[in-house]
Protein backbone atom coordinates (compact mmCIF):
# COMPACT_ATOMS: atom_id res chain seq x y z
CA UNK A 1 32.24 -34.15 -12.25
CA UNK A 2 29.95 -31.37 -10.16
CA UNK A 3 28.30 -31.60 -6.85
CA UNK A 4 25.08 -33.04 -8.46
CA UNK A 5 23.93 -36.27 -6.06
CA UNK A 6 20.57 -37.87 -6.69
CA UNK A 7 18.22 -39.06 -3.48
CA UNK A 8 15.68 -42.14 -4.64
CA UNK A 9 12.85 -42.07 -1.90
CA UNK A 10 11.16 -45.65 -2.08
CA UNK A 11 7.69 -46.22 -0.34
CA UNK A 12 8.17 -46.78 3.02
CA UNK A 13 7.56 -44.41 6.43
CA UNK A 14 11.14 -43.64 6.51
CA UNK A 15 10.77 -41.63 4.01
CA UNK A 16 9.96 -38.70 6.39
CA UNK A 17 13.83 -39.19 7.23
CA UNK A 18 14.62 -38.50 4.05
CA UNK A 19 13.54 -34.50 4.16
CA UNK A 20 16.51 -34.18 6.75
CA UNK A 21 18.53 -35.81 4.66
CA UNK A 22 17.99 -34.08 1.59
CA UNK A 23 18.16 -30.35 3.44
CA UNK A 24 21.59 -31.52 5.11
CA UNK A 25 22.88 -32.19 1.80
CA UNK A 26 21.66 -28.85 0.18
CA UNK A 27 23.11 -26.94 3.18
CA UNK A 28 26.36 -28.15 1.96
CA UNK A 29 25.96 -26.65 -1.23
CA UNK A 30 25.29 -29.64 -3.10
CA UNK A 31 23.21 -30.01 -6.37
CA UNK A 32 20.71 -32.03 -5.02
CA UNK A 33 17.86 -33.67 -7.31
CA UNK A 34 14.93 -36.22 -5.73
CA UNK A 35 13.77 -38.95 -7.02
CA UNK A 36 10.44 -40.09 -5.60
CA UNK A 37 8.59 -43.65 -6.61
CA UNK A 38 4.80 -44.09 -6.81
CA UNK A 39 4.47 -45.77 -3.70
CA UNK A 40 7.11 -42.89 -2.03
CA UNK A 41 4.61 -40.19 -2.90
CA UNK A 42 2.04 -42.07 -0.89
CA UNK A 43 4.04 -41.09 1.97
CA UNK A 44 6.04 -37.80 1.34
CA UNK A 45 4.89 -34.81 -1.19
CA UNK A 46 6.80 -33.16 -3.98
CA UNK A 47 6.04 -30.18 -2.85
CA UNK A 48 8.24 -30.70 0.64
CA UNK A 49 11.24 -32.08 -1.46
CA UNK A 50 10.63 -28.70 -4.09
CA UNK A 51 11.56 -26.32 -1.42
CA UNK A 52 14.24 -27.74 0.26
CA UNK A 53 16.22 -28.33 -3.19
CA UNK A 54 14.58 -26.00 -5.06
CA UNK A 55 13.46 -27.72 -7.91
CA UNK A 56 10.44 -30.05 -8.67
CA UNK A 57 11.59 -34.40 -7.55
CA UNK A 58 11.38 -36.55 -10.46
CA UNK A 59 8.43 -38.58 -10.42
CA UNK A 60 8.53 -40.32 -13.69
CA UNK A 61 10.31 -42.16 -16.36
CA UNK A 62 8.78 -39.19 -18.68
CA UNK A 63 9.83 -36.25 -16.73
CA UNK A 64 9.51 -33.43 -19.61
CA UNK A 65 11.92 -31.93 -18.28
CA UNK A 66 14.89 -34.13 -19.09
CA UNK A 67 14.41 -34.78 -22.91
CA UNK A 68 16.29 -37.69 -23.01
CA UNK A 69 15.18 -39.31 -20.03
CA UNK A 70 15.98 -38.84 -16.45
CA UNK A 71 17.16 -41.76 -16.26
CA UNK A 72 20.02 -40.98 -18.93
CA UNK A 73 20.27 -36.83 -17.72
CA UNK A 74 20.50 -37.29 -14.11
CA UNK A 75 23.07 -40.38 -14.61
CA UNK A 76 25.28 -38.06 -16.23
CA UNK A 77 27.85 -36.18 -14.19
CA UNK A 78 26.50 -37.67 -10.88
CA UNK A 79 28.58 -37.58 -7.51
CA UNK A 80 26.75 -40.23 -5.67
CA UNK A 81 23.06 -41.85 -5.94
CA UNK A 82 21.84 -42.29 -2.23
CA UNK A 83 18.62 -44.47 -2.18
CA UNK A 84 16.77 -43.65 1.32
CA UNK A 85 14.43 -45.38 2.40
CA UNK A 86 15.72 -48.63 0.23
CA UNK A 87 12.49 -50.83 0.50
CA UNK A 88 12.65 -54.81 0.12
CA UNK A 89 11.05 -53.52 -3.56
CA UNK A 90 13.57 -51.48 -4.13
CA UNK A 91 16.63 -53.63 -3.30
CA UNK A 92 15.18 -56.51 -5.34
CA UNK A 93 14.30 -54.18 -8.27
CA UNK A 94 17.82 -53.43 -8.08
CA UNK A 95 19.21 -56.28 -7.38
CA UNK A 96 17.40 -58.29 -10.29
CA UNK A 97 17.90 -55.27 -12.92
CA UNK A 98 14.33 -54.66 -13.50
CA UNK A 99 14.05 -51.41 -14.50
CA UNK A 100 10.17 -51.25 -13.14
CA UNK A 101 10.29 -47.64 -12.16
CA UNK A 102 11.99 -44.83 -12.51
CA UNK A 103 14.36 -45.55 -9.52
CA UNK A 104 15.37 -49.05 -10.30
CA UNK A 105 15.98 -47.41 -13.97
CA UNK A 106 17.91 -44.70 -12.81
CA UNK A 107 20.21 -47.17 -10.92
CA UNK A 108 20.83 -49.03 -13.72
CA UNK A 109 22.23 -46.15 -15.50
CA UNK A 110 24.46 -44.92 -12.38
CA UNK A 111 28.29 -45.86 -12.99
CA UNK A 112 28.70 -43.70 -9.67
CA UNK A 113 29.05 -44.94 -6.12
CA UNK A 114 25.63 -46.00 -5.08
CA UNK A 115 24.28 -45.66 -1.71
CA UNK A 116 20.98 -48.03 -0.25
CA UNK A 117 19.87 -47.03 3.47
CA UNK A 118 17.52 -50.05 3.81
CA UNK A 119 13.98 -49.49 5.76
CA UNK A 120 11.42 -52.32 6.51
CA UNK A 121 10.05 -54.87 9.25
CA UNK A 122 12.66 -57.22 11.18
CA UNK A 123 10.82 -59.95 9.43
CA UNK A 124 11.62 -58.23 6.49
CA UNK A 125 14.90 -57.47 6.75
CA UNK A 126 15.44 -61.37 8.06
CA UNK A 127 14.32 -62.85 5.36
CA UNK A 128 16.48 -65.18 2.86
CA UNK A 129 15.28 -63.04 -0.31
CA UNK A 130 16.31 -59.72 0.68
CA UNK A 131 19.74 -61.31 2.29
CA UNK A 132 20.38 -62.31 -0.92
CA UNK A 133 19.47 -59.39 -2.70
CA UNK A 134 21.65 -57.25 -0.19
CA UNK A 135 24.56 -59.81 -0.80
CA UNK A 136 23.89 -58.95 -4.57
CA UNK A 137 24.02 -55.39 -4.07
CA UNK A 138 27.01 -55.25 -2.42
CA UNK A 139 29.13 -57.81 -4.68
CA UNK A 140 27.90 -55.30 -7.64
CA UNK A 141 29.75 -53.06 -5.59
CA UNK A 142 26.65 -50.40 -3.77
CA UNK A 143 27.41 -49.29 -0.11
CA UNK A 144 25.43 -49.30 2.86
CA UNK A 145 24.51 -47.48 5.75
CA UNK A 146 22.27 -49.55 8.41
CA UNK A 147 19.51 -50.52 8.86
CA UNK A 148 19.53 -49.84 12.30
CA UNK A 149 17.80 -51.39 15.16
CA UNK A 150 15.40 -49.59 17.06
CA UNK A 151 11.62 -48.49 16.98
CA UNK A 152 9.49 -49.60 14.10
CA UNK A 153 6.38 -48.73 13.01
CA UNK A 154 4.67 -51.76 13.08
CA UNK A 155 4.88 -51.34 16.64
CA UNK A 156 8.11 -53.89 17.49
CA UNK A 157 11.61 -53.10 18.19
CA UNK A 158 14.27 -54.50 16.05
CA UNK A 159 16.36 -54.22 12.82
CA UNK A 160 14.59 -52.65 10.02
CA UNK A 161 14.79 -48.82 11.29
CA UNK A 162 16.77 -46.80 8.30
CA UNK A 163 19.66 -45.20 10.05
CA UNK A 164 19.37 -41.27 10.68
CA UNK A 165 19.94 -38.60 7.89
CA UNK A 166 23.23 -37.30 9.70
CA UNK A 167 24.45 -41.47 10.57
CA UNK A 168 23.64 -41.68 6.21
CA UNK A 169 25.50 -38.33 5.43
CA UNK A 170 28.73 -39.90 7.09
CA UNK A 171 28.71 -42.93 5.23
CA UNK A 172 28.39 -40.53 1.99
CA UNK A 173 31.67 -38.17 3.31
CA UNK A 174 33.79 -40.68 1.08
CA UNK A 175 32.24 -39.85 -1.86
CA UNK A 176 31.41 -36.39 -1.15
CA UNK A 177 34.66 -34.81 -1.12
């Protein structure tokens, strides 16, 4: 196995976080690839995620440059697949198997240790649903880190916030040595 580790940006704001993230893992000489969903690249650019792990993120199921599929490449020889932000999308794609994007697909295809740092509203994050898809998750055995409580942007304070790139790079240390 080599240092490779995968980051799956869902669309939320978090994903911001998720620049400091994927630098602190480069900086540790890691073979970091991104993996960015539509609605991710409606809030981050590939061009931010090109220079800090110098090489263009993934962006589709029909990436050129993985002839047989990102999805199937990037699976193979992976460390550790952190997905950050983890949107209620993303956790029930996940959690339900659909394969709808690249992402979800890619996760299916992981047999590594699996990462989600969730990110949405309290009311979000409260609900029954994405309990239950958490509770999924977790009993296919992924890990996670948060969420946190704190500031949100929809202007409350609770639990939704996605922990903090260096709180996220702790939880990985198991997996990363």
């Amino acid at each position: 196995m080599n240092d490779r580790v995968v980051v799956g940006i869902s669309g939320g704001i978090a994903a911001f976080k998720s620049a400091a993230l994927v630098s602190r893992l480069a900086q540790r000489g890691l073979d970091v690839t991104v993996v960015l969903t539509e609605a991710a690249q409606q809030f981050v650019g590939g061009a931010t995620f090109a220079a800090l792990c110098n090489r263009a993120p993934v962006t589709s199921a029909f990436d050129s440059r993985y002839p047989l599929g990102p999805h199937i490449e990037l699976a193979t020889d992976c460390k550790l697949l952190i997905i950050a932000p983890a949107t209620a999308h993303m956790l029930a794609s996940c959690a339900l198997g659909t394969a709808d994007c690249i992402l979800s697909t890619l996760y299916l295809n992981m047999d590594c240790p699996v990462i989600f740092a969730p990110a949405m509203s309290t009311p979000m994050w409260e609900k029954p649903a994405v309990i239950r898809n958490v509770d999924q998750l977790k009993s296919d055995g992924a890990h996670f880190v948060g969420p946190d409580s704190g500031w949100l942007s929809c202007r409350r304070t609770g639990a939704g916030r996605m922990s903090e790139p260096d709180d996220i790079i702790t939880a990985c240390e198991p997996f990363l040595q």
